[in-house]
Protein backbone atom coordinates (compact mmCIF):
# COMPACT_ATOMS: atom_id res chain seq x y z
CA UNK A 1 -4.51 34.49 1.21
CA UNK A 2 -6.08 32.83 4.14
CA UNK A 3 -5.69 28.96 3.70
CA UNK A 4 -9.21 28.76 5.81
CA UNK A 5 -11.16 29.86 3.02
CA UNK A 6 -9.65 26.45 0.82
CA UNK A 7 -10.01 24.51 3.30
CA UNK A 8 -11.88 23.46 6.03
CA UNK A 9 -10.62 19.92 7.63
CA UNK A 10 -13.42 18.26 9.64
CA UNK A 11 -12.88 17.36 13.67
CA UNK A 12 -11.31 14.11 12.43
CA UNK A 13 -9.27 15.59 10.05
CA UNK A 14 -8.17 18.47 12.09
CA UNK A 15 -6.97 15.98 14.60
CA UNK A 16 -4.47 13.71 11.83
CA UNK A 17 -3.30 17.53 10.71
CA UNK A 18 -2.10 18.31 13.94
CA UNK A 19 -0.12 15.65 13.86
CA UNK A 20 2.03 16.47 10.70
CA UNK A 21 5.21 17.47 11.85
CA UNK A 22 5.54 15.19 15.05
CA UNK A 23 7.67 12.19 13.56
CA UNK A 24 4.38 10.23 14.14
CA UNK A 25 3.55 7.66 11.79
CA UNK A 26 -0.64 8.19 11.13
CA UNK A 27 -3.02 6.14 9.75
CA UNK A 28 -6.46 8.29 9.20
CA UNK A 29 -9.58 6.18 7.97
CA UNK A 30 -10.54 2.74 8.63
CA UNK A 31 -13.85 3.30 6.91
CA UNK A 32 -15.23 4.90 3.83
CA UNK A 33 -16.75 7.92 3.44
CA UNK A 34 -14.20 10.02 5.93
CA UNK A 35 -13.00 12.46 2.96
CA UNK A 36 -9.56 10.92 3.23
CA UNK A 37 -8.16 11.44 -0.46
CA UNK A 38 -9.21 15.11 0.49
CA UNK A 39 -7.40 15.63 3.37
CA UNK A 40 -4.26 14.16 2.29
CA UNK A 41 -4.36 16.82 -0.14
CA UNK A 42 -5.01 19.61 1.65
CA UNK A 43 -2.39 17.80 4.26
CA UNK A 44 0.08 17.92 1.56
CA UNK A 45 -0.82 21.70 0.47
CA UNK A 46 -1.09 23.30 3.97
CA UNK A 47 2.83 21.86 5.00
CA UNK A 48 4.30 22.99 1.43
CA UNK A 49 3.26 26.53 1.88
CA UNK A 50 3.45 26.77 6.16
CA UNK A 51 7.22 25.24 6.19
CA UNK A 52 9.00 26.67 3.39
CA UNK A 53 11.74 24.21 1.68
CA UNK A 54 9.65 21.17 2.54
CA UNK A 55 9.92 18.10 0.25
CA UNK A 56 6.10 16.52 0.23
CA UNK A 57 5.89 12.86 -1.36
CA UNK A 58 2.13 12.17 -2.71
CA UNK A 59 2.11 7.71 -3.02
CA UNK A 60 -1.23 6.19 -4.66
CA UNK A 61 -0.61 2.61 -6.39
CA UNK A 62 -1.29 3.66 -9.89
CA UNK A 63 -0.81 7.01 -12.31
CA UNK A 64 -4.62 7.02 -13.20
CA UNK A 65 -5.10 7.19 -9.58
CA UNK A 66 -2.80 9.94 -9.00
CA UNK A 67 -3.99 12.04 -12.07
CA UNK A 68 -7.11 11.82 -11.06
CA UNK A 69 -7.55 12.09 -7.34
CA UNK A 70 -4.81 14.52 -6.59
CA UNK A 71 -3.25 16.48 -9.80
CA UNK A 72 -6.32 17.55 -11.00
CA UNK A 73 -7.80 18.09 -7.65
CA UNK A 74 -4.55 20.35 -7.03
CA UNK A 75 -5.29 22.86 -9.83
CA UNK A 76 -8.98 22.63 -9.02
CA UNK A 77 -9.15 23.35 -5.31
CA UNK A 78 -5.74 25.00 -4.97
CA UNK A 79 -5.51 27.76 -7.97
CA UNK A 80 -1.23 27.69 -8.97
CA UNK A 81 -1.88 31.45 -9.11
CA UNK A 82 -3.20 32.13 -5.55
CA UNK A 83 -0.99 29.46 -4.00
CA UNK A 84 2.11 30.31 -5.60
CA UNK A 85 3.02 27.47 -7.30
CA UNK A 86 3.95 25.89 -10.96
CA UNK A 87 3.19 22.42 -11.81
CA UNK A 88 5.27 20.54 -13.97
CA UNK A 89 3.33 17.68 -15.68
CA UNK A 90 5.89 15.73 -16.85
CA UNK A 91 8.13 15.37 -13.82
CA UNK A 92 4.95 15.25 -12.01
CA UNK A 93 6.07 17.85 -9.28
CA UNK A 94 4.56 20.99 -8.12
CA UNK A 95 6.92 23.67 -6.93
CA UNK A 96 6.08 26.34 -4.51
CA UNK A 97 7.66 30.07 -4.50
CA UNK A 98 8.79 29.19 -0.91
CA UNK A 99 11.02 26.21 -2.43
CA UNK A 100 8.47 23.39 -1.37
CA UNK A 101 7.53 20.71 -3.40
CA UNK A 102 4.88 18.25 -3.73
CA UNK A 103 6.09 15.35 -5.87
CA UNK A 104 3.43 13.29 -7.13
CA UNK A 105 4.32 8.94 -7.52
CA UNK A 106 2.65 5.63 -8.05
CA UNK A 107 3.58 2.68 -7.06
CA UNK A 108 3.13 -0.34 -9.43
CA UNK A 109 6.73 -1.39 -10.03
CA UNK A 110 9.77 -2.11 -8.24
CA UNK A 111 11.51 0.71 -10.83
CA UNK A 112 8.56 2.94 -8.96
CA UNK A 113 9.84 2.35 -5.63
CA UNK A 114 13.67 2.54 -6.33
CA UNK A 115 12.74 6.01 -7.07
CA UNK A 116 11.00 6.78 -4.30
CA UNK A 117 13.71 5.44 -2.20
CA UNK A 118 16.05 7.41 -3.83
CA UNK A 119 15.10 10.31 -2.20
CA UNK A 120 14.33 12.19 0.46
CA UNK A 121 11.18 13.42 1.79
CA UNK A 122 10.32 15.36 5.06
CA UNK A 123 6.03 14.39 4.36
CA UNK A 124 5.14 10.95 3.17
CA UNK A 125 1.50 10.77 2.12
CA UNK A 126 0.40 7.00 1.18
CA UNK A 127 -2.99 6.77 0.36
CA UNK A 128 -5.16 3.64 0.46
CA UNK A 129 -1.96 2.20 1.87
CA UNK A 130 -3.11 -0.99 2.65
CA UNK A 131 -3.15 -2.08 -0.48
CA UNK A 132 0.82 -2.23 -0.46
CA UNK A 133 2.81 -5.34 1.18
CA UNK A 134 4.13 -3.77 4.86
CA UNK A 135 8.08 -4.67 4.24
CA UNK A 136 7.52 -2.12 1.37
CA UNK A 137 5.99 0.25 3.52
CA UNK A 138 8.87 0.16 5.58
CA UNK A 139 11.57 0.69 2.87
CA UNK A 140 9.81 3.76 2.04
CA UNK A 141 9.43 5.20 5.65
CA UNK A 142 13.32 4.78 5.14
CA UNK A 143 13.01 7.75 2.53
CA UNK A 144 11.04 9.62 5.03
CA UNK A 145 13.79 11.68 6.85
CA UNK A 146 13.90 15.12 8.80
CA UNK A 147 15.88 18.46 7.51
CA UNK A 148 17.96 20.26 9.67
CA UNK A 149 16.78 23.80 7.88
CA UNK A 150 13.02 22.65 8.30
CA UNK A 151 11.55 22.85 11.44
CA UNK A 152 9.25 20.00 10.81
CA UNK A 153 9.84 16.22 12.48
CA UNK A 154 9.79 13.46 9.39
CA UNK A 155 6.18 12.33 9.13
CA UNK A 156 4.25 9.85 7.34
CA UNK A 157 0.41 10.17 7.37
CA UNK A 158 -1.57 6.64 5.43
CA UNK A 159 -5.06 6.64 4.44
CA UNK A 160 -7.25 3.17 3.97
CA UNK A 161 -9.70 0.86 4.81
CA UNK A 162 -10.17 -2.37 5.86
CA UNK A 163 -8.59 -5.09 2.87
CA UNK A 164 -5.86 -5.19 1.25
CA UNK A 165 -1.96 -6.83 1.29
CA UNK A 166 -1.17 -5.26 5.05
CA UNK A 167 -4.36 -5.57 6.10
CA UNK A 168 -3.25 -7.32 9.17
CA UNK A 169 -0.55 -5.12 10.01
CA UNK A 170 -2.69 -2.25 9.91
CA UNK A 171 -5.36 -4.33 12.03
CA UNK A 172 -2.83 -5.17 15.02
CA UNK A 173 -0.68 -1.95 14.59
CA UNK A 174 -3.07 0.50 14.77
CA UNK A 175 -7.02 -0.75 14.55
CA UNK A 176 -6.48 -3.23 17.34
CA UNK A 177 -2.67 -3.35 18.70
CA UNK A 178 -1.58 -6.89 19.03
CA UNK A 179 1.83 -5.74 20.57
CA UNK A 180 3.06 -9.73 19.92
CA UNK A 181 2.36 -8.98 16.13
CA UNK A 182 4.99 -5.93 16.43
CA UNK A 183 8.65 -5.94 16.00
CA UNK A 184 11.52 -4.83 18.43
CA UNK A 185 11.98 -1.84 16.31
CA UNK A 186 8.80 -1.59 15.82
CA UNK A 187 8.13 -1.32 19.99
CA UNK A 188 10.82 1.34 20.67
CA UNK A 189 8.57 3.30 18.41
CA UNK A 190 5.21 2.66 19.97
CA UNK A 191 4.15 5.81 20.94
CA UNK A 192 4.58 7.55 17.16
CA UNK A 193 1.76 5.33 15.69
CA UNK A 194 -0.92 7.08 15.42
CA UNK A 195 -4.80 5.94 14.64
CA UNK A 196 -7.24 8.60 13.67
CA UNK A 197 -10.58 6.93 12.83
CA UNK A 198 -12.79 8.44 10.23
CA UNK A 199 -16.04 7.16 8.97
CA UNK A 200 -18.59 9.20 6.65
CA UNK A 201 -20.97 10.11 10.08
CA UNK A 202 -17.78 12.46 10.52
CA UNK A 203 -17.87 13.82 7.66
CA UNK A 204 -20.12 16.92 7.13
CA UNK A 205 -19.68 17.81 3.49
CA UNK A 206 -21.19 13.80 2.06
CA UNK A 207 -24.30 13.29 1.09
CA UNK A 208 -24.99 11.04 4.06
CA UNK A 209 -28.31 9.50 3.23
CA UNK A 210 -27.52 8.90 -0.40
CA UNK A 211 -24.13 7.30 0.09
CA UNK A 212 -25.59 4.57 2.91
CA UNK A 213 -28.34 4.29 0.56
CA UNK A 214 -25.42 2.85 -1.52
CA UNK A 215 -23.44 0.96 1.12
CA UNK A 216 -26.71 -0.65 2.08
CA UNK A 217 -26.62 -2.73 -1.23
CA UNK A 218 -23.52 -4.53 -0.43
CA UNK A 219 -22.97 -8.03 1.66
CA UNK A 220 -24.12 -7.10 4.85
CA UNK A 221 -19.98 -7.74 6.14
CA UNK A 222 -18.73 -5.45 3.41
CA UNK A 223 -21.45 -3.00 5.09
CA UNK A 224 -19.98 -3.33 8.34
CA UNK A 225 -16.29 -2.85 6.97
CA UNK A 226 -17.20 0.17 4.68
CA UNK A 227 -19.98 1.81 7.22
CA UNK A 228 -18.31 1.30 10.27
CA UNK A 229 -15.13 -0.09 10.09
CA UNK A 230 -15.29 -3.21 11.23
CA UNK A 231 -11.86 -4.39 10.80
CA UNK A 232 -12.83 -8.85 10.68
CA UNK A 233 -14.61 -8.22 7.22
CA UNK A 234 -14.03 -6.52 3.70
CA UNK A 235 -14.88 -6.53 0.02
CA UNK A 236 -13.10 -8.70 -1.85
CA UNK A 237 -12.46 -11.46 1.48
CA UNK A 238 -11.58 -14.53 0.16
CA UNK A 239 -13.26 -17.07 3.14
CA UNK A 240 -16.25 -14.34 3.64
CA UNK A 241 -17.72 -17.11 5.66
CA UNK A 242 -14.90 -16.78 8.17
CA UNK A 243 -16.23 -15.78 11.87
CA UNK A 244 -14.27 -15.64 15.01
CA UNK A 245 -16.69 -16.56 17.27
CA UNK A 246 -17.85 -19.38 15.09
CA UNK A 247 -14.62 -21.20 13.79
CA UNK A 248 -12.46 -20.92 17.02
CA UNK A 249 -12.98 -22.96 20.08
CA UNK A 250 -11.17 -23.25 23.02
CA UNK A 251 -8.40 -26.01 23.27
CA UNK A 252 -9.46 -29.76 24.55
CA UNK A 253 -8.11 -32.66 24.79
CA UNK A 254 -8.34 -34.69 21.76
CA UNK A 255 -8.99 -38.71 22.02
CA UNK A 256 -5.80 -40.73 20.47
CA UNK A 257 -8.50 -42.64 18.61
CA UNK A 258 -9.38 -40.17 16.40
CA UNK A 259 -7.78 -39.69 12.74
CA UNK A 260 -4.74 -37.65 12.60
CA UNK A 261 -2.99 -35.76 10.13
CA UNK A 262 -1.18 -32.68 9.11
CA UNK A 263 -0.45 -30.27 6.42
CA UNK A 264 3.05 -28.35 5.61
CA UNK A 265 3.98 -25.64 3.40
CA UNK A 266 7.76 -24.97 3.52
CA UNK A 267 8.78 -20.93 3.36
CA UNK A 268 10.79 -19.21 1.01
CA UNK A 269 12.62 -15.62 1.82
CA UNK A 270 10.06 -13.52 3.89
CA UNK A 271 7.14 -16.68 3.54
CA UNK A 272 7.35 -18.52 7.10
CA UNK A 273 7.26 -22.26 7.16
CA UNK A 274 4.08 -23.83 8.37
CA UNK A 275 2.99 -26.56 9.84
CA UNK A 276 -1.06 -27.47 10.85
CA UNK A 277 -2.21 -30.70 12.71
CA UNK A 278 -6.00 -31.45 12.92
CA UNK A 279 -8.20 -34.82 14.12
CA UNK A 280 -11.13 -35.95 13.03
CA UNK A 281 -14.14 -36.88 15.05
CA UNK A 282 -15.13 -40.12 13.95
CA UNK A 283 -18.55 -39.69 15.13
CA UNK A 284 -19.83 -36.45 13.27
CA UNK A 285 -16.85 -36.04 10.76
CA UNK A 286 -15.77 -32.78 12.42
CA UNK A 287 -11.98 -31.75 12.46
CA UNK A 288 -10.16 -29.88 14.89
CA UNK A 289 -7.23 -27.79 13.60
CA UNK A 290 -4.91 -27.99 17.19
CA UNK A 291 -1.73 -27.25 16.76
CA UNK A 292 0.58 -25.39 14.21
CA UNK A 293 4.17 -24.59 13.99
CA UNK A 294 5.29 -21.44 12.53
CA UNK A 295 9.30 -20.20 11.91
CA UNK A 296 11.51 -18.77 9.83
CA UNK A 297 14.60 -20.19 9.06
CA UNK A 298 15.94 -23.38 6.49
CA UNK A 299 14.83 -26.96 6.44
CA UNK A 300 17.81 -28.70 9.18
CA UNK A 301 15.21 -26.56 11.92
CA UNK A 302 11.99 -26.85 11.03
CA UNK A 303 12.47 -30.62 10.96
CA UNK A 304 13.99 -30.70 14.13
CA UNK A 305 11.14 -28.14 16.01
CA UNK A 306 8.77 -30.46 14.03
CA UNK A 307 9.64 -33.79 14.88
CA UNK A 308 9.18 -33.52 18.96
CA UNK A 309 5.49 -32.75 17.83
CA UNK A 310 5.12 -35.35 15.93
CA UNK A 311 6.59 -37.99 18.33
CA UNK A 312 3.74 -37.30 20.49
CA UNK A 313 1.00 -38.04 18.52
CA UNK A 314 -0.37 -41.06 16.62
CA UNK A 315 1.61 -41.50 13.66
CA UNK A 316 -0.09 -39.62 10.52
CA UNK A 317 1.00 -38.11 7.53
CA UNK A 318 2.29 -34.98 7.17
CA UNK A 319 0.99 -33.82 3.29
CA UNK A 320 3.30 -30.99 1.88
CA UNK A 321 3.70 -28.96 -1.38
CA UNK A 322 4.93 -30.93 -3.95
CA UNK A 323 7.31 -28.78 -4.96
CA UNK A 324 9.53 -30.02 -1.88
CA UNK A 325 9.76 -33.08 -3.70
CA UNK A 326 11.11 -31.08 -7.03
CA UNK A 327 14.51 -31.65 -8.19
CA UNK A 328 14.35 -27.85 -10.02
CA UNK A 329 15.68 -26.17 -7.02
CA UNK A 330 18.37 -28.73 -6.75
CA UNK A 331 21.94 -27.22 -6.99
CA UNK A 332 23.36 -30.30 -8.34
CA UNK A 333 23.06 -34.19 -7.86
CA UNK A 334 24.72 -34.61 -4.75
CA UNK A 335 22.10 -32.41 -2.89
CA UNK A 336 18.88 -34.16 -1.41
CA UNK A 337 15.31 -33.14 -1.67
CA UNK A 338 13.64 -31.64 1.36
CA UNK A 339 11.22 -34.18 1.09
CA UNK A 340 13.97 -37.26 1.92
CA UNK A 341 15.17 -34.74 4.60
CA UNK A 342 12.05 -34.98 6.47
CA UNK A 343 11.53 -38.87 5.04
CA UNK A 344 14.84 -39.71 6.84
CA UNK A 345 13.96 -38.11 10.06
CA UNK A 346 10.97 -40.27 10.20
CA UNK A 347 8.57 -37.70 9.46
CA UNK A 348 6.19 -39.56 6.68
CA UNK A 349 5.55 -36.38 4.26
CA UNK A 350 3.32 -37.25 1.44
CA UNK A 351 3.12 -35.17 -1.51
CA UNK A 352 -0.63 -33.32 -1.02
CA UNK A 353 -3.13 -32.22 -4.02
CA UNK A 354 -2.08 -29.13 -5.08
CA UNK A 355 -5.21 -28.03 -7.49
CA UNK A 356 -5.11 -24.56 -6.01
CA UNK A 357 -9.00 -23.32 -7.35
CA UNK A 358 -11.00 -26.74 -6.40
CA UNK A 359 -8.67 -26.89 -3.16
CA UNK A 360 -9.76 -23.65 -2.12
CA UNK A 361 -13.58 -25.14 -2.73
CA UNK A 362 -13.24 -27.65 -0.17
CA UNK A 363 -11.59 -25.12 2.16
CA UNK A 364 -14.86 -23.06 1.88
CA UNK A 365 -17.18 -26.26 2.25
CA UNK A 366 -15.09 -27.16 5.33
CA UNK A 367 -15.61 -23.36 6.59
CA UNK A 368 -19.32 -23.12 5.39
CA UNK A 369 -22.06 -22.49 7.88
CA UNK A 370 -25.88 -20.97 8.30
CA UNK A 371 -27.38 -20.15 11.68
CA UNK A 372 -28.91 -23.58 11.85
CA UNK A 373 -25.54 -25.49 10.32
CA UNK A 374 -22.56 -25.58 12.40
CA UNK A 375 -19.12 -25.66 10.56
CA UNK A 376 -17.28 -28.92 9.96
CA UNK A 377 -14.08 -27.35 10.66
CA UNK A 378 -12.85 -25.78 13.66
CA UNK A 379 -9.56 -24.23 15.08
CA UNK A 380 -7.80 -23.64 18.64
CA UNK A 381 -7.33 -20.38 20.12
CA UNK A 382 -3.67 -21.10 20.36
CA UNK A 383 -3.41 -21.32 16.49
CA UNK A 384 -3.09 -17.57 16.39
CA UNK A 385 -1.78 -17.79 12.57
CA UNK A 386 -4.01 -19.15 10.91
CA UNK A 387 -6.95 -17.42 12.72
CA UNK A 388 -5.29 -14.00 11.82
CA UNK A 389 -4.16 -14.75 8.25
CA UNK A 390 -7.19 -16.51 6.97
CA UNK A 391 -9.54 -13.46 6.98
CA UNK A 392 -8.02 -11.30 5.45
CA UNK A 393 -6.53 -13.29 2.57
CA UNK A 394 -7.85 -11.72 -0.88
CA UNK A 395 -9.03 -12.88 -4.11
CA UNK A 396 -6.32 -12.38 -6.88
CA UNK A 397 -6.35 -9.15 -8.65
CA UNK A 398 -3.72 -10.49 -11.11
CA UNK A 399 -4.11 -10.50 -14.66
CA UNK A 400 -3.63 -13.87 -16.26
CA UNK A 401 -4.46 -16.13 -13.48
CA UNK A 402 -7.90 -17.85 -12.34
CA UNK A 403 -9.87 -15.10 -10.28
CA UNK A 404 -10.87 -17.89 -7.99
CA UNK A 405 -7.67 -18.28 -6.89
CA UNK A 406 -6.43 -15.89 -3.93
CA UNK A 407 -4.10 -13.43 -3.74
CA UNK A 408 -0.53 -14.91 -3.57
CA UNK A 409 1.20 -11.88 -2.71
CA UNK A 410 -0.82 -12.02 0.91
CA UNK A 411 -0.25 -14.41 3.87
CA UNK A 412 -1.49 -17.56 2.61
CA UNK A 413 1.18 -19.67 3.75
CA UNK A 414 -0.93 -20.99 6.66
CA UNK A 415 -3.68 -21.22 4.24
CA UNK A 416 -1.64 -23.52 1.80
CA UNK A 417 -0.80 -25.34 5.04
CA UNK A 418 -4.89 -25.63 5.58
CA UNK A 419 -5.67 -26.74 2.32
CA UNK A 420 -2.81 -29.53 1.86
CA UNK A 421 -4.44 -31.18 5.19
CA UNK A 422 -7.94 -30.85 4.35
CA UNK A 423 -8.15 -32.16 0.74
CA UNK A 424 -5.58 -34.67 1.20
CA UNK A 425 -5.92 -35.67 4.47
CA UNK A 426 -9.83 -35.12 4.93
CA UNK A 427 -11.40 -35.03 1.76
CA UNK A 428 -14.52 -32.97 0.86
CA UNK A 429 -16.75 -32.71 4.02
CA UNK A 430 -20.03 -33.71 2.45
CA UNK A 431 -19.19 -37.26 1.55
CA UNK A 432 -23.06 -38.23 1.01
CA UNK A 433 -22.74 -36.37 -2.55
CA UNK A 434 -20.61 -39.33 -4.49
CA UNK A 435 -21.48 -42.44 -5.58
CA UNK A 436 -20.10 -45.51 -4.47
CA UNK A 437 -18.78 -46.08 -7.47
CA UNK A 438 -16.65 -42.87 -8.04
CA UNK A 439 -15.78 -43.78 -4.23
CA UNK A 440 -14.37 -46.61 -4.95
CA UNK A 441 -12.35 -45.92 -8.14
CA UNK A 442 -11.24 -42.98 -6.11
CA UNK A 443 -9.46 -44.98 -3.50
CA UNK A 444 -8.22 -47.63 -5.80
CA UNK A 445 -6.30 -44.77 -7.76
CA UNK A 446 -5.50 -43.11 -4.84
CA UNK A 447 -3.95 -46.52 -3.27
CA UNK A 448 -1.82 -47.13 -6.25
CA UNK A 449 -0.17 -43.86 -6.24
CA UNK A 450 0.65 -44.30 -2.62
CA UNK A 451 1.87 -47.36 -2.81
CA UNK A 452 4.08 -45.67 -5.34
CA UNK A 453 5.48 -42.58 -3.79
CA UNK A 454 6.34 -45.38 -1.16
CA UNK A 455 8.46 -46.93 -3.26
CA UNK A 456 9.66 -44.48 -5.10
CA UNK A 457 11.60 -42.82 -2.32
CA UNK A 458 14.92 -43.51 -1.52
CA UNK A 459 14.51 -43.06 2.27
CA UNK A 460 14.35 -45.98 4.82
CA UNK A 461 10.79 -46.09 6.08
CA UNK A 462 11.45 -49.28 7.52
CA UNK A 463 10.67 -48.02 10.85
CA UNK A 464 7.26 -46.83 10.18
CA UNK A 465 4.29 -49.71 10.85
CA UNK A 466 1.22 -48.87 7.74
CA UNK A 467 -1.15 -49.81 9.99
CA UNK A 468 -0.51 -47.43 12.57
CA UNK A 469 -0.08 -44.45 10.47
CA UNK A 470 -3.54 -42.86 9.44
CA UNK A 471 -5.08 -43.47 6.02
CA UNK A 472 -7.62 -41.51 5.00
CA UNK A 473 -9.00 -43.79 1.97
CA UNK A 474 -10.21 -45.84 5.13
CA UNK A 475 -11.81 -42.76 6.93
CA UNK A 476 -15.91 -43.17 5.64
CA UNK A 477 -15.75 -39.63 5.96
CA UNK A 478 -13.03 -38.96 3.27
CA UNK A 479 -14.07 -37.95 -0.25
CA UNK A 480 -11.45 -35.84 -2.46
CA UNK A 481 -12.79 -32.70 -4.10
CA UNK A 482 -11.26 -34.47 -7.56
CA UNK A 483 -14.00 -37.19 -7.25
CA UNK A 484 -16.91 -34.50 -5.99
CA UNK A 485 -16.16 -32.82 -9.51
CA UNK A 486 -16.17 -35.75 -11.80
């Protein structure tokens, strides 16, 4: 049997194959249309029966998935009886003559990745592995581990395109390498990631014309992500109207007579803590995101990194999660909120709107612009978080929830950060579409339950003159999405 006339690997492909067996880690794709599910296959296939005794691990996120795109294509393309192999459906493993094994596993559970874990595997093949969180990604390349009987160096090979959870660690650790974005680990390993870019023009065996015909009928972004991998846009984006070269700016110095204020969403385990400060022009309504704060850590540091910021500026309000204010995470009644934390540090934190859908609407109107309409918002070059999370933040895939809302499970703490600032600290940007009247009963409502979170808290705010600090129900700019939607 000559494993040529099964398969025939494109240039591209060729060139990820010849890795397998280096220790490398590999991502192959980056677009559609570069035969990726195929070659993973035939990857898979062409190790089992060259190194004898190999353990091959097959990841796709579901079953379906699997079933279809890789069992059945096994027994179609690779006949058990000419490759020398049984498959066993149940424990969905094929096993070679030459003691190989291709084991075949989704990934939808944590049960599904204990599993994986709890094993060893000399081949990891993850396909469309974006579309699982990166600290997972690393637990399995844990699993991924080199025999001393085998000569064969552990390797993992990854197919996908641009979207997804890790979209941004795929972007800066092998599209575009941000080596700031990398770990220490992660650095003494440089030279073992490996990018092999595929798109359908290198792929001989497509119907080329008919499948651009078909790309042509998307968003002309998703085109550019699915055509020719352009890494800054992608089907399902949740701010699709996000654009580098439109939203950021370089720094300048921002007049103290502008209005102030800032938005905070505390972390949680592997969640950073942000923080986001942005001014508003007076004149045209325009605000400036200039400064944010990110760290890991508890809430005795953040408030002390964050109050030296603060001290510098005009005194504004800093609008948070609500939750910070929540006595459910409280151990017992001796322990104090993290809102009276910051409170008694001086730090004014406000409790912000937290309607996640409509907040995300403003977010959108603030971003919004047409080749003849600039944006109202716009953010420094030296707020590298939020520039690289907000693109490539999703729309929720979740059963159950609104599918306006994004994608938890991605970066979006910098985003929460955003949207706490804008819609309680800005408003909606188009104040010209409410009435006076809805104006006005806004802000009275909105003054009472100020003037009662005020009083409300325990902390000594004594210190703190009203009139300096910024309100927005005085800004003519300011109109809440909650009023835009009566």
């Amino acid at each position: 049997m000559k494993l040529s006339d099964y398969m025939s690997p494109t240039a591209v492909q060729k060139q990820a194959m010849d890795l397998l067996g280096t220790g490398s880690y590999i991502f192959y794709g980056g677009a559609r249309g570069g035969g990726k599910s195929w070659m993973a296959l035939a990857a898979a296939v062409r190790c089992a029966i060259n190194y004898p005794g190999l353990n091959v691990v097959i990841i796709r996120k579901t079953y379906s998935e699997i079933e279809e795109l890789f069992i059945n294509e096994l027994i179609s393309r690779y006949p058990p009886d000419i490759f020398g192999y049984v498959l066993k459906v149940k424990q969905k493993v094929a096993v070679f003559d030459n003691g190989s094994r291709i084991t075949f596993r989704s990934l939808e559970t944590k049960n599904d990745a204990q599993k994986i874990q709890g094993l060893e595997y000399q081949l990891m093949i993850i396909d469309e592995a974006p579309n699982f969180p990166d600290h997972l990604l690393k637990l399995l390349f844990a699993s991924c581990r080199s025999a001393k009987n085998i000569n064969f160096k552990a390797t993992v090979l990854m197919t996908g395109n641009p979207g997804g959870i890790s979209h941004l660690w795929f972007k800066t650790h092998f599209v575009d390498r941000d080596y700031t974005q990398w770990s220490a680990e992660e650095l003494e390993q440089k030279e073992y990631f490996k990018f092999i870019p595929a798109r359908i023009y290198d792929n001989p065996y497509l119907d080329r014309e008919q499948y651009i015909r078909a790309l042509k009928l998307q968003d002309p972004g998703i085109l550019e992500a699915w055509l020719n991998g352009d890494w800054s846009v992608y089907a399902g984006q949740f701010f699709d109207s996000w654009s580098d070269d439109v939203h950021v700016i370089e720094p300048f110095k921002i007049p103290r007579t502008w209005n102030f204020a800032a938005g905070l969403d505390l972390g949680y385990t592997d969640h950073p803590t942000v923080c986001l400060w942005g001014a508003q022009d007076p004149d045209t309504g325009n605000v400036y995101i200039f400064q944010e704060y990110t760290a890991m850590g508890v809430a005795e540091q953040y408030i002390d990194d964050i109050k030296p910021i603060y001290d510098q500026l005009p005194q504004h309000i800093i609008w948070a999660d609500p939750s910070i204010w929540g006595e459910s995470k409280m151990k017992n009644y001796l322990e104090e909120s993290v809102a009276n934390m910051f409170i008694r540090r001086g730090l004014p934190v406000m409790p912000a709107s937290n309607s996640r859908v409509n907040g995300w609407r403003i977010v959108k109107q603030w971003l919004f612009h047409t080749p003849n309409k600039p944006p109202k918002l716009h953010i420094f070059n030296i707020c590298t978080t939020l520039i690289d999370t907000l693109p490539i933040l999703q729309y929720t895939q979740r059963s159950g929830t609104n599918r306006e809302d994004l994608d938890t499970t991605g970066p979006d703490d910098a985003a929460d950060a955003l949207r706490y600032m804008l819609v309680s600290g800005f408003g909606y940007p188009d104040y010209t579409a409410i009435s006076s009247e809805e104006l006005t009963n806004f802000y009275t409502d909105r003054e009472n339950r100020i003037d009662n979170d005020y009083e409300s808290s325990t902390a000594d705010l004594s210190e703190l003159e009203a009139g300096d600090i910024y309100d927005p129900r005085k800004n003519p700019y300011f109109v809440s999405l909650k009023s835009y939607y009566l």
